[in-house]
Protein backbone atom coordinates (compact mmCIF):
# COMPACT_ATOMS: atom_id res chain seq x y z
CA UNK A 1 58.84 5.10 -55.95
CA UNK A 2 55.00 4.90 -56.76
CA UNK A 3 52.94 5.95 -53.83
CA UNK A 4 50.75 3.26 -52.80
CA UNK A 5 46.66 3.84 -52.33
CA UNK A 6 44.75 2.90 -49.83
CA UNK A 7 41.40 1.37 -51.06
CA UNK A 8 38.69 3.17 -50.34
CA UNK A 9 36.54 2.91 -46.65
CA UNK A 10 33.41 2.49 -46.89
CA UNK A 11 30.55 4.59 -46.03
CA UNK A 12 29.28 4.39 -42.85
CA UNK A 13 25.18 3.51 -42.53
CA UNK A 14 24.79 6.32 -40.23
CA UNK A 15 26.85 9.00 -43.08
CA UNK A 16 24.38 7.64 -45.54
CA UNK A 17 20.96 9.55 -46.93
CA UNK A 18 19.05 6.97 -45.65
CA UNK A 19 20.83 6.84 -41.74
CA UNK A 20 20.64 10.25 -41.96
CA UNK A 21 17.20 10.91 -42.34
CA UNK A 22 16.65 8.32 -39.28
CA UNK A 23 18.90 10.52 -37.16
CA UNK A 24 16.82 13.38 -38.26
CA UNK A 25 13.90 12.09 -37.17
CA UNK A 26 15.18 10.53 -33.74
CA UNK A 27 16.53 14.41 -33.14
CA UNK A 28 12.81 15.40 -33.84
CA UNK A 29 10.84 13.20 -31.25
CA UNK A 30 13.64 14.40 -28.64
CA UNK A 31 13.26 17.74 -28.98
CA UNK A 32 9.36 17.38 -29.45
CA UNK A 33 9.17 16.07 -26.23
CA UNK A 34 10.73 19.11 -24.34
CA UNK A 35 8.76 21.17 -26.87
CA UNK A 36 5.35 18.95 -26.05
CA UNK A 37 4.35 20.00 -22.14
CA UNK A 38 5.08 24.29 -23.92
CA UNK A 39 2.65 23.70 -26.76
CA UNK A 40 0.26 21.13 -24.94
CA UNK A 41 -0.12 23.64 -22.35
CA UNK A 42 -0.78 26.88 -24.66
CA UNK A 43 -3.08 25.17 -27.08
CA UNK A 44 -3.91 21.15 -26.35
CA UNK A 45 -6.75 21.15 -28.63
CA UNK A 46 -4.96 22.29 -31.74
CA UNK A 47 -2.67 19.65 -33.38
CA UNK A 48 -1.68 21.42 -36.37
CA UNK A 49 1.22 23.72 -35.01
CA UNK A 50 2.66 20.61 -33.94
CA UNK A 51 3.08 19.05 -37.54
CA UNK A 52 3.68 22.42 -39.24
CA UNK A 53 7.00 22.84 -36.90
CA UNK A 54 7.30 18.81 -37.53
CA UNK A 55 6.99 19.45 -41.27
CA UNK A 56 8.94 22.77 -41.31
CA UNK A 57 12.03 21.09 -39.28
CA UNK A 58 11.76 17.58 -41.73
CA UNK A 59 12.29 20.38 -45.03
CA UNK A 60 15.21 22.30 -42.92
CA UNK A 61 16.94 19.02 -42.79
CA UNK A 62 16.32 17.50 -45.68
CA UNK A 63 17.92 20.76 -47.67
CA UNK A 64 20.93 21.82 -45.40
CA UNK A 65 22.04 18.09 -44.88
CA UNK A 66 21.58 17.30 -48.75
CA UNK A 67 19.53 13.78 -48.13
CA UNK A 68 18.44 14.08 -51.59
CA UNK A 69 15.43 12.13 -52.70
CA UNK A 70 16.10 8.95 -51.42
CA UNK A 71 16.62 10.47 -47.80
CA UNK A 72 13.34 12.31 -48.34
CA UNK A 73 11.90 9.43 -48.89
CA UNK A 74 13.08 7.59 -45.87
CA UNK A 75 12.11 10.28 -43.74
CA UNK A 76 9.09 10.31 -44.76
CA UNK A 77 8.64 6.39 -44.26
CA UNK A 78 9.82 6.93 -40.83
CA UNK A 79 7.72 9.83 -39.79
CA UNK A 80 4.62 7.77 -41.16
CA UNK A 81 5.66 5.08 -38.49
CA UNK A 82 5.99 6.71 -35.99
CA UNK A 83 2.59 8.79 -36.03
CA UNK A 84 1.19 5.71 -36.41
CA UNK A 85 1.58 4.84 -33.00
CA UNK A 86 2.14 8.24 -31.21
CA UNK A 87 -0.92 9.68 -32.79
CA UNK A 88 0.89 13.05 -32.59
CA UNK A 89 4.73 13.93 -32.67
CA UNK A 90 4.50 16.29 -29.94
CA UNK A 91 3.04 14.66 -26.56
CA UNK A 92 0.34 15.98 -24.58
CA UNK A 93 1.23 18.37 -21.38
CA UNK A 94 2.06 16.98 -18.40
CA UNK A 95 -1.12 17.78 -16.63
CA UNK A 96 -3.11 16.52 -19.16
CA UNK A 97 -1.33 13.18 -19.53
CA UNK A 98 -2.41 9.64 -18.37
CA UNK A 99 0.26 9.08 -15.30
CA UNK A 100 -0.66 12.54 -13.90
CA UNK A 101 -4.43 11.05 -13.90
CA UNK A 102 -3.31 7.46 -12.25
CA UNK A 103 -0.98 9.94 -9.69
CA UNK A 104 -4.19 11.52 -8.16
CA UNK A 105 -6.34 10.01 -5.02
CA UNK A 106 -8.95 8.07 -6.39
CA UNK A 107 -12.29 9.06 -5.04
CA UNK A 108 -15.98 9.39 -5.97
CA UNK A 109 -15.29 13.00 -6.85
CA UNK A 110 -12.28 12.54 -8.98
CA UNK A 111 -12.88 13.08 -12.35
CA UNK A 112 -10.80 11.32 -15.11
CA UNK A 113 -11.09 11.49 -18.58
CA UNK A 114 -8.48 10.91 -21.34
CA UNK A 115 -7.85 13.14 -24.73
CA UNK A 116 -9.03 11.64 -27.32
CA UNK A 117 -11.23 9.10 -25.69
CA UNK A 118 -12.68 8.31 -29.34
CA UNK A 119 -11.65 4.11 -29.73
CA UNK A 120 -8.90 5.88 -32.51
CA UNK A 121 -6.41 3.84 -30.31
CA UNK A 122 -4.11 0.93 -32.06
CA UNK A 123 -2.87 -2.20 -30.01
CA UNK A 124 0.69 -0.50 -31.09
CA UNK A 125 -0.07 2.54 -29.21
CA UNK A 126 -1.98 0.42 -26.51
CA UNK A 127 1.17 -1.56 -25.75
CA UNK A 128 3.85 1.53 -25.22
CA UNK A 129 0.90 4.02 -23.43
CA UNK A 130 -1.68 1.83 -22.05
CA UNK A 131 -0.91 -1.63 -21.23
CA UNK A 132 0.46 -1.09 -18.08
CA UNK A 133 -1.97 1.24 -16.29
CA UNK A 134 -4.49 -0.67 -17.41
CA UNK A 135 -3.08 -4.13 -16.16
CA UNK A 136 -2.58 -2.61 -12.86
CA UNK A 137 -6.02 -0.94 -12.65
CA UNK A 138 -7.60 -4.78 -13.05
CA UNK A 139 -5.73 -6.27 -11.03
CA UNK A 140 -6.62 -4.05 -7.99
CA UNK A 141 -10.17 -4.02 -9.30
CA UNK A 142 -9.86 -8.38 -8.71
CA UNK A 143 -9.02 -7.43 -5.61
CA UNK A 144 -11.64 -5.13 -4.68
CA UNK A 145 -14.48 -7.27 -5.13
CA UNK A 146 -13.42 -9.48 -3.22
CA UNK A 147 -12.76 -7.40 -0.45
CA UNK A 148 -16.00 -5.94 -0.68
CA UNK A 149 -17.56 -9.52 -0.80
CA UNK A 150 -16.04 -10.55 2.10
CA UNK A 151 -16.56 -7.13 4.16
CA UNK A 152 -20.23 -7.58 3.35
CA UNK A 153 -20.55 -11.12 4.53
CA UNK A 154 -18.72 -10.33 7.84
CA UNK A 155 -20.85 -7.36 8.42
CA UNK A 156 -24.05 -9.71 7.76
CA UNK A 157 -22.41 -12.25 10.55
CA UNK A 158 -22.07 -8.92 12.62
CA UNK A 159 -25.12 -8.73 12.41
CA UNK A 160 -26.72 -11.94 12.77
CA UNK A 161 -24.18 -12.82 15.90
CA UNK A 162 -24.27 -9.73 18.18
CA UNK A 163 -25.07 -11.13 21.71
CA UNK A 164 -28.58 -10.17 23.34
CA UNK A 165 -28.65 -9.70 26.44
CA UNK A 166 -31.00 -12.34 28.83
CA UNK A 167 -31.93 -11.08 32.34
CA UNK A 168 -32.99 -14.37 34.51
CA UNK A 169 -35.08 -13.84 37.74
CA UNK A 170 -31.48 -11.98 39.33
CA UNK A 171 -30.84 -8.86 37.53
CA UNK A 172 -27.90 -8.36 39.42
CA UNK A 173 -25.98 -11.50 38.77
CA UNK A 174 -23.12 -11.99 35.94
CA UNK A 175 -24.05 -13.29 33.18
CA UNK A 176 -22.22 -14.41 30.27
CA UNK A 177 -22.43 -12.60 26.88
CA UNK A 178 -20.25 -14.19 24.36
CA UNK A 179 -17.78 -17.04 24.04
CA UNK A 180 -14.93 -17.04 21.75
CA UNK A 181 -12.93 -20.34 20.96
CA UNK A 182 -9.72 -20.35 19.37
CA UNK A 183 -8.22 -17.17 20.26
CA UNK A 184 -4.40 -16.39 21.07
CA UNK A 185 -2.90 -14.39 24.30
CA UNK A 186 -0.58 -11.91 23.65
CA UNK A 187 1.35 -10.12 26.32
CA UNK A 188 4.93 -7.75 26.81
CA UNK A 189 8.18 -10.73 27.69
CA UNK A 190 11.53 -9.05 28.29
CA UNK A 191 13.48 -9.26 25.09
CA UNK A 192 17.18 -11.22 25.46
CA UNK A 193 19.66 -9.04 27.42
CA UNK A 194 22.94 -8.24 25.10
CA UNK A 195 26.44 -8.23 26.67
CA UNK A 196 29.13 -6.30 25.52
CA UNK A 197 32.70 -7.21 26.23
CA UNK A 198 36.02 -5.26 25.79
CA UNK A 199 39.28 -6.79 26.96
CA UNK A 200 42.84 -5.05 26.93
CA UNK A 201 46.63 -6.73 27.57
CA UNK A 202 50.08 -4.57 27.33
CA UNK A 203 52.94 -5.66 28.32
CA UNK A 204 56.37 -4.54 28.93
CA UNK A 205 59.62 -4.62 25.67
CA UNK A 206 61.63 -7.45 26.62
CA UNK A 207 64.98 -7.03 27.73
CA UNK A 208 67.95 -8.91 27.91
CA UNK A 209 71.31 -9.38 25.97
CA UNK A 210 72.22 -10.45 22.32
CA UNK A 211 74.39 -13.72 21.83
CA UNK A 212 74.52 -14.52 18.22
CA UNK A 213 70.66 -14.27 17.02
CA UNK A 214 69.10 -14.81 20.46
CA UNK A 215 68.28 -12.74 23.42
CA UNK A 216 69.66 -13.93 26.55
CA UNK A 217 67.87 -13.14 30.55
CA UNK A 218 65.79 -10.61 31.14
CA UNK A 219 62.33 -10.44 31.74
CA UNK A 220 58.93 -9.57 30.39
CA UNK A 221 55.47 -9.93 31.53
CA UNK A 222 52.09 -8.91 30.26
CA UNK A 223 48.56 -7.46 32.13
CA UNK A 224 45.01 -7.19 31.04
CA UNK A 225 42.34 -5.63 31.74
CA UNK A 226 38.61 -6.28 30.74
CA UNK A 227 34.63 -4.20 30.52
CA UNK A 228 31.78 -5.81 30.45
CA UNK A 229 28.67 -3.45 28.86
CA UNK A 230 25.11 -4.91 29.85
CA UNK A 231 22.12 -3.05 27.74
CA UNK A 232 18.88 -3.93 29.55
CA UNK A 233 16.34 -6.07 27.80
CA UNK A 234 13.46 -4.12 25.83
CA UNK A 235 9.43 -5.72 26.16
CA UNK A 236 8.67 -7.51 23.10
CA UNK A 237 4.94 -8.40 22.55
CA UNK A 238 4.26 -11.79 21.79
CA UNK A 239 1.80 -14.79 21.75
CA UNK A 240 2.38 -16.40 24.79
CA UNK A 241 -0.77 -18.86 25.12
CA UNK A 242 -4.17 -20.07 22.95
CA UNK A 243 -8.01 -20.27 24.35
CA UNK A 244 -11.23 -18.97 24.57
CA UNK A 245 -12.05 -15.41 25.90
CA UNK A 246 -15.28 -14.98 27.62
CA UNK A 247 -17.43 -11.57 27.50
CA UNK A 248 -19.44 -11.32 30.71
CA UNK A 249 -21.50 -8.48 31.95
CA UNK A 250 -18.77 -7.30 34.32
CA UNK A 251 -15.72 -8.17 32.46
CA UNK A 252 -13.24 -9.99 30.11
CA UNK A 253 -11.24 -13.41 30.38
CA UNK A 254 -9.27 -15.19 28.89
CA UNK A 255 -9.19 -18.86 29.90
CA UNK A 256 -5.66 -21.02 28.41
CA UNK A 257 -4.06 -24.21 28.71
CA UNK A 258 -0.87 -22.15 31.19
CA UNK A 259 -2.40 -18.67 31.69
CA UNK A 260 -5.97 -16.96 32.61
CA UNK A 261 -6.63 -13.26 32.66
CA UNK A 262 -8.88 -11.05 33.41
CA UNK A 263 -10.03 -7.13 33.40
CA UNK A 264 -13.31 -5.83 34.80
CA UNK A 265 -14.89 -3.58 32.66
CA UNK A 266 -14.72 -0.88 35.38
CA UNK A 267 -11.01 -1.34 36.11
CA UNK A 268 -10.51 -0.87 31.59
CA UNK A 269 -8.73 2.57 30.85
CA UNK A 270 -8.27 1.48 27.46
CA UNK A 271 -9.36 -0.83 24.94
CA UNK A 272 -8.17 -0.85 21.66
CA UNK A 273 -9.06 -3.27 18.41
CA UNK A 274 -7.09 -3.38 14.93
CA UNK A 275 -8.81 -5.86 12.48
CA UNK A 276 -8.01 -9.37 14.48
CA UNK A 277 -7.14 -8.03 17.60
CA UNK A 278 -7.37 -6.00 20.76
CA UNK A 279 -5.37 -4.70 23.19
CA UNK A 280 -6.28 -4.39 27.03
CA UNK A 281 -5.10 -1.78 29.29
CA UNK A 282 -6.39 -2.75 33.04
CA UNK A 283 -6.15 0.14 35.69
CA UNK A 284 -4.80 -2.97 38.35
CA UNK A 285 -2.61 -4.40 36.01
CA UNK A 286 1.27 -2.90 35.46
CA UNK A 287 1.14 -4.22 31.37
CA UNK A 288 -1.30 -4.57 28.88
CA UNK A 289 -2.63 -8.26 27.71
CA UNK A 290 -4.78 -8.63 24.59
CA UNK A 291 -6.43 -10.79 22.68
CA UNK A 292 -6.02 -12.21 18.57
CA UNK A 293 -9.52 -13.54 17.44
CA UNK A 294 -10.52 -16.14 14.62
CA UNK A 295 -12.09 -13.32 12.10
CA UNK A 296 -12.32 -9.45 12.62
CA UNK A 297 -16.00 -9.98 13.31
CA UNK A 298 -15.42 -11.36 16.65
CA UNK A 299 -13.19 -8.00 17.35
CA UNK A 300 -16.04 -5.66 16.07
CA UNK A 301 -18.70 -7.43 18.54
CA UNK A 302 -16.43 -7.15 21.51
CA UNK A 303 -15.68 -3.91 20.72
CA UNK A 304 -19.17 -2.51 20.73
CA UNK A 305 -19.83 -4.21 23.91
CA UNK A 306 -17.06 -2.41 25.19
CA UNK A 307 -19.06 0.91 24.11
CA UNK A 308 -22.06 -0.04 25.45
CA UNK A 309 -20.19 -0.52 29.30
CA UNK A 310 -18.92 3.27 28.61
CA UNK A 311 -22.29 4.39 28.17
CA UNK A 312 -23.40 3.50 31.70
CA UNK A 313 -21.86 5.42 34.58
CA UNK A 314 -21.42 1.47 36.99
CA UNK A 315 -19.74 0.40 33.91
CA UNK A 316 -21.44 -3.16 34.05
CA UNK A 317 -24.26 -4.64 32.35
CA UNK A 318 -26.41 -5.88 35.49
CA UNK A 319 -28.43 -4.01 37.66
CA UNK A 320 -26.30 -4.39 40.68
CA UNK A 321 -25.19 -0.74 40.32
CA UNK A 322 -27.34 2.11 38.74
CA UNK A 323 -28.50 0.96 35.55
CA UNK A 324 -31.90 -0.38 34.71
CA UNK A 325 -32.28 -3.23 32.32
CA UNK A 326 -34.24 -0.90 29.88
CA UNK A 327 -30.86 1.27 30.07
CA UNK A 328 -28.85 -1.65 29.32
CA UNK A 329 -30.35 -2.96 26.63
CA UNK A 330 -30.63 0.53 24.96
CA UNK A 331 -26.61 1.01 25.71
CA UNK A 332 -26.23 -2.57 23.60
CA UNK A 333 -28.75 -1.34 20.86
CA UNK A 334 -27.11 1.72 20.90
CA UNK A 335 -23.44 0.30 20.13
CA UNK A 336 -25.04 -2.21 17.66
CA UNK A 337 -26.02 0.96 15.79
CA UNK A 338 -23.21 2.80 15.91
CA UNK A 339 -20.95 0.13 14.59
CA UNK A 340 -23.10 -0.96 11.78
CA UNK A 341 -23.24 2.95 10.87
CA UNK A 342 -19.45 2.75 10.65
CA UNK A 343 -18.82 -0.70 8.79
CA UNK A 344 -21.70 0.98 6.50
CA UNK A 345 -19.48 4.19 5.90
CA UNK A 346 -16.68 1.86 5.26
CA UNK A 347 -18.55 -0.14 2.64
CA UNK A 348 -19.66 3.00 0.90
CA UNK A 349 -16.01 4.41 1.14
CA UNK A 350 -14.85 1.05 -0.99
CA UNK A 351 -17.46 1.29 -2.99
CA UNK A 352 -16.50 4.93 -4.38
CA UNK A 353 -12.92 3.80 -4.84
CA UNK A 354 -13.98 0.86 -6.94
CA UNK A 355 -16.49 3.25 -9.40
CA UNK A 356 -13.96 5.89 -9.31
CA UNK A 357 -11.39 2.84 -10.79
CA UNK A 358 -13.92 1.82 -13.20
CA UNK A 359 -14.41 5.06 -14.59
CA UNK A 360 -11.20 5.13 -15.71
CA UNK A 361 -11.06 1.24 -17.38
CA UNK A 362 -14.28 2.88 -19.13
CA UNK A 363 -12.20 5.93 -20.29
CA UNK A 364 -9.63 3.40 -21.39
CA UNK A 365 -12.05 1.07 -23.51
CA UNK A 366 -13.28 4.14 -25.05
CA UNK A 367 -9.94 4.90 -26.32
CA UNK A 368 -8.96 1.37 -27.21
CA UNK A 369 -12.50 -0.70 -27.31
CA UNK A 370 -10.25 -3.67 -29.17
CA UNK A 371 -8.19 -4.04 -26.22
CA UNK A 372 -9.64 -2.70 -23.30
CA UNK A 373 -13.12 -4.57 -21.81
CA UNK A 374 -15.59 -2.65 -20.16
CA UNK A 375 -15.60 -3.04 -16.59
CA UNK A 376 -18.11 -4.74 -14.46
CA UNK A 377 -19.68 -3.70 -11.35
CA UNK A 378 -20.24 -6.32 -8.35
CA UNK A 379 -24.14 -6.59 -7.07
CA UNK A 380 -24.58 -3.54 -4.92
CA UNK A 381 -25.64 -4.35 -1.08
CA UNK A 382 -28.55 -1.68 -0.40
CA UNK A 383 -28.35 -2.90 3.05
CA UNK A 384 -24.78 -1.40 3.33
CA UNK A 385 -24.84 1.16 0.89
């Protein structure tokens, strides 16, 4: 009986010359890029070794896996691709590369500067190795100009706003400094109390005698027992109340629609602001109270009042105690001073972060000058800088 054949498979793409060669190639860039941060490191400068082992690895191939001419053709094809793009097979070392750069603390020191920063780049290569830094970068940059902008204004309201002090004929009465509409009272409320219950029953077998399928007499009876756990309620800060707080030479208030408070500056053992707010701790007083302003600007002026009072030893802005008014005023133009000194180091410290971020779109656009914009810098405030 004749043996019947079995037509013949057909080749598989990846058996072929051609799929072969792209296997070669793929094996390449992988072990390239465990080869890349060795060489990088050793030699960045010099390219060449990298294509000679390239080259050297492509002929290997091509001979012991017998891809023949059309395979050397292929791989060639392929290997022109993908240098097109990767500008070199083998990448740069890892401390030399762009995410190690964008890893670092931007600051005015921080230098940052890119291989090959030559506009050589391709919107190929630009997409995989670029794109996305530089996206981010911009975005932030957005946002830092308008931060600045706004910090600037508010430190020109600062400015323009900060009470002066008005002595009338009575040295030593209170007088009123500042007024503050709209603000919100915050203040510790015990948190809900949470309740924990456990209940237990038993009971005894039942006992009695068998007729047919039912149990006949005896008895049976059950008990329980239950536990109650109570966890006592934890302070949760909150905004209890909204009106205007009132800076006087003496002290703080805050007038509401339900609630009033208020702290003498001599009776303060702590006072402490966070952008919108501030937070009272009053020597008389078991809990703290504080304050949430309209803008941060409002926070900053009460705030340096609040220095000033520390610089005299009554702790109050009239002459009823020891102070003169020449001592008062010079505590007030003192704190004025000192705060604007700070919001001025802040402005400079944004500032550096924002040229040290441009620096690095500039490094970009000189890489890719198709794709990448240079950057713009907002109108510098000498007042602040």
């Amino acid at each position: 009986m004749a043996t019947q054949i079995a037509p013949p498979q057909k080749e598989l793409f990846w058996f072929r010359p051609v799929g072969r060669s792209i296997l070669g190639v793929l094996a390449i860039l992988s072990l390239g890029y465990f080869l890349g941060p060795l060489i990088g490191s050793v030699r960045r400068a010099a390219k060449t070794p990298a294509y000679l082992i390239t080259l050297l690895l492509g002929l290997w191939m091509i001979k012991i896996f017998n891809l023949g001419t059309q395979g050397a053709v292929m791989f060639g094809v392929v290997l022109g691709f993908m240098a097109l793009f990767t500008r070199q097979l083998v990448p740069p070392a890892i401390e030399a590369s762009v995410e190690f750069h964008l890893q670092q603390t931007t600051s005015d020191l921080a230098s940052f500067a890119l291989p090959e920063a030559d506009g050589s780049g391709n919107a190929i290569s630009y997409f995989f190795k670029a794109k996305a830094q530089v996206v981010a970068i911009e975005r932030a940059q957005r946002a830092r100009v308008d931060g600045i902008n706004t910090f600037y204004r508010d430190v020109e309201t600062f400015k323009t706003s900060f009470p002066e002090i008005e002595f009338g004929q009575d040295t030593d009465s209170e007088e009123t400094l500042l007024t503050i509409d709209g603000c919100e009272l915050f203040e510790p409320r015990k948190g809900p109390t949470v309740t924990q219950r456990e209940t237990r029953s038993g009971g005894r077998p039942f006992i009695g005698t068998k007729v047919g399928p039912l149990f006949v007499g005896g008895a049976g009876g059950s008990t329980s027992h239950s536990t109650s756990i109570t966890t006592p309620a934890e302070d949760i800060v909150q905004s209890v109340d909204s009106g205007a707080l009132i800076v006087t030479s003496r002290g703080i208030s805050f007038v509401g629609s339900k609630y009033t408070r208020h702290s003498e500056f001599k009776s303060l053992i702590a006072a402490q602001g966070e952008y919108d707010r501030m937070t009272f701790a009053d020597s008389k007083k078991t809990t703290i109270w504080g304050a949430v302003f309209p803008s941060r600007v409002d926070m900053w002026m009460v705030n340096a009042i609040i220095g000033a009072v520390d610089e005299l030893s009554d702790r109050k802005l009239d002459t009823s105690g020891k102070a003169s008014v020449e001592e008062i005023k010079s505590a007030l133009k003192g704190a004025f001073d000192a705060t604007v000194s700070m919001l001025g180091d802040f402005y400079k410290t944004a500032n550096a972060e924002f040229e040290a971020a441009n620096s690095q779109l500039r490094e970009y656009h000189r890489v890719y000058p198709n794709q990448v914009a240079l950057p713009s810098s907002p109108a510098t405030h000498n007042q602040l800088a």
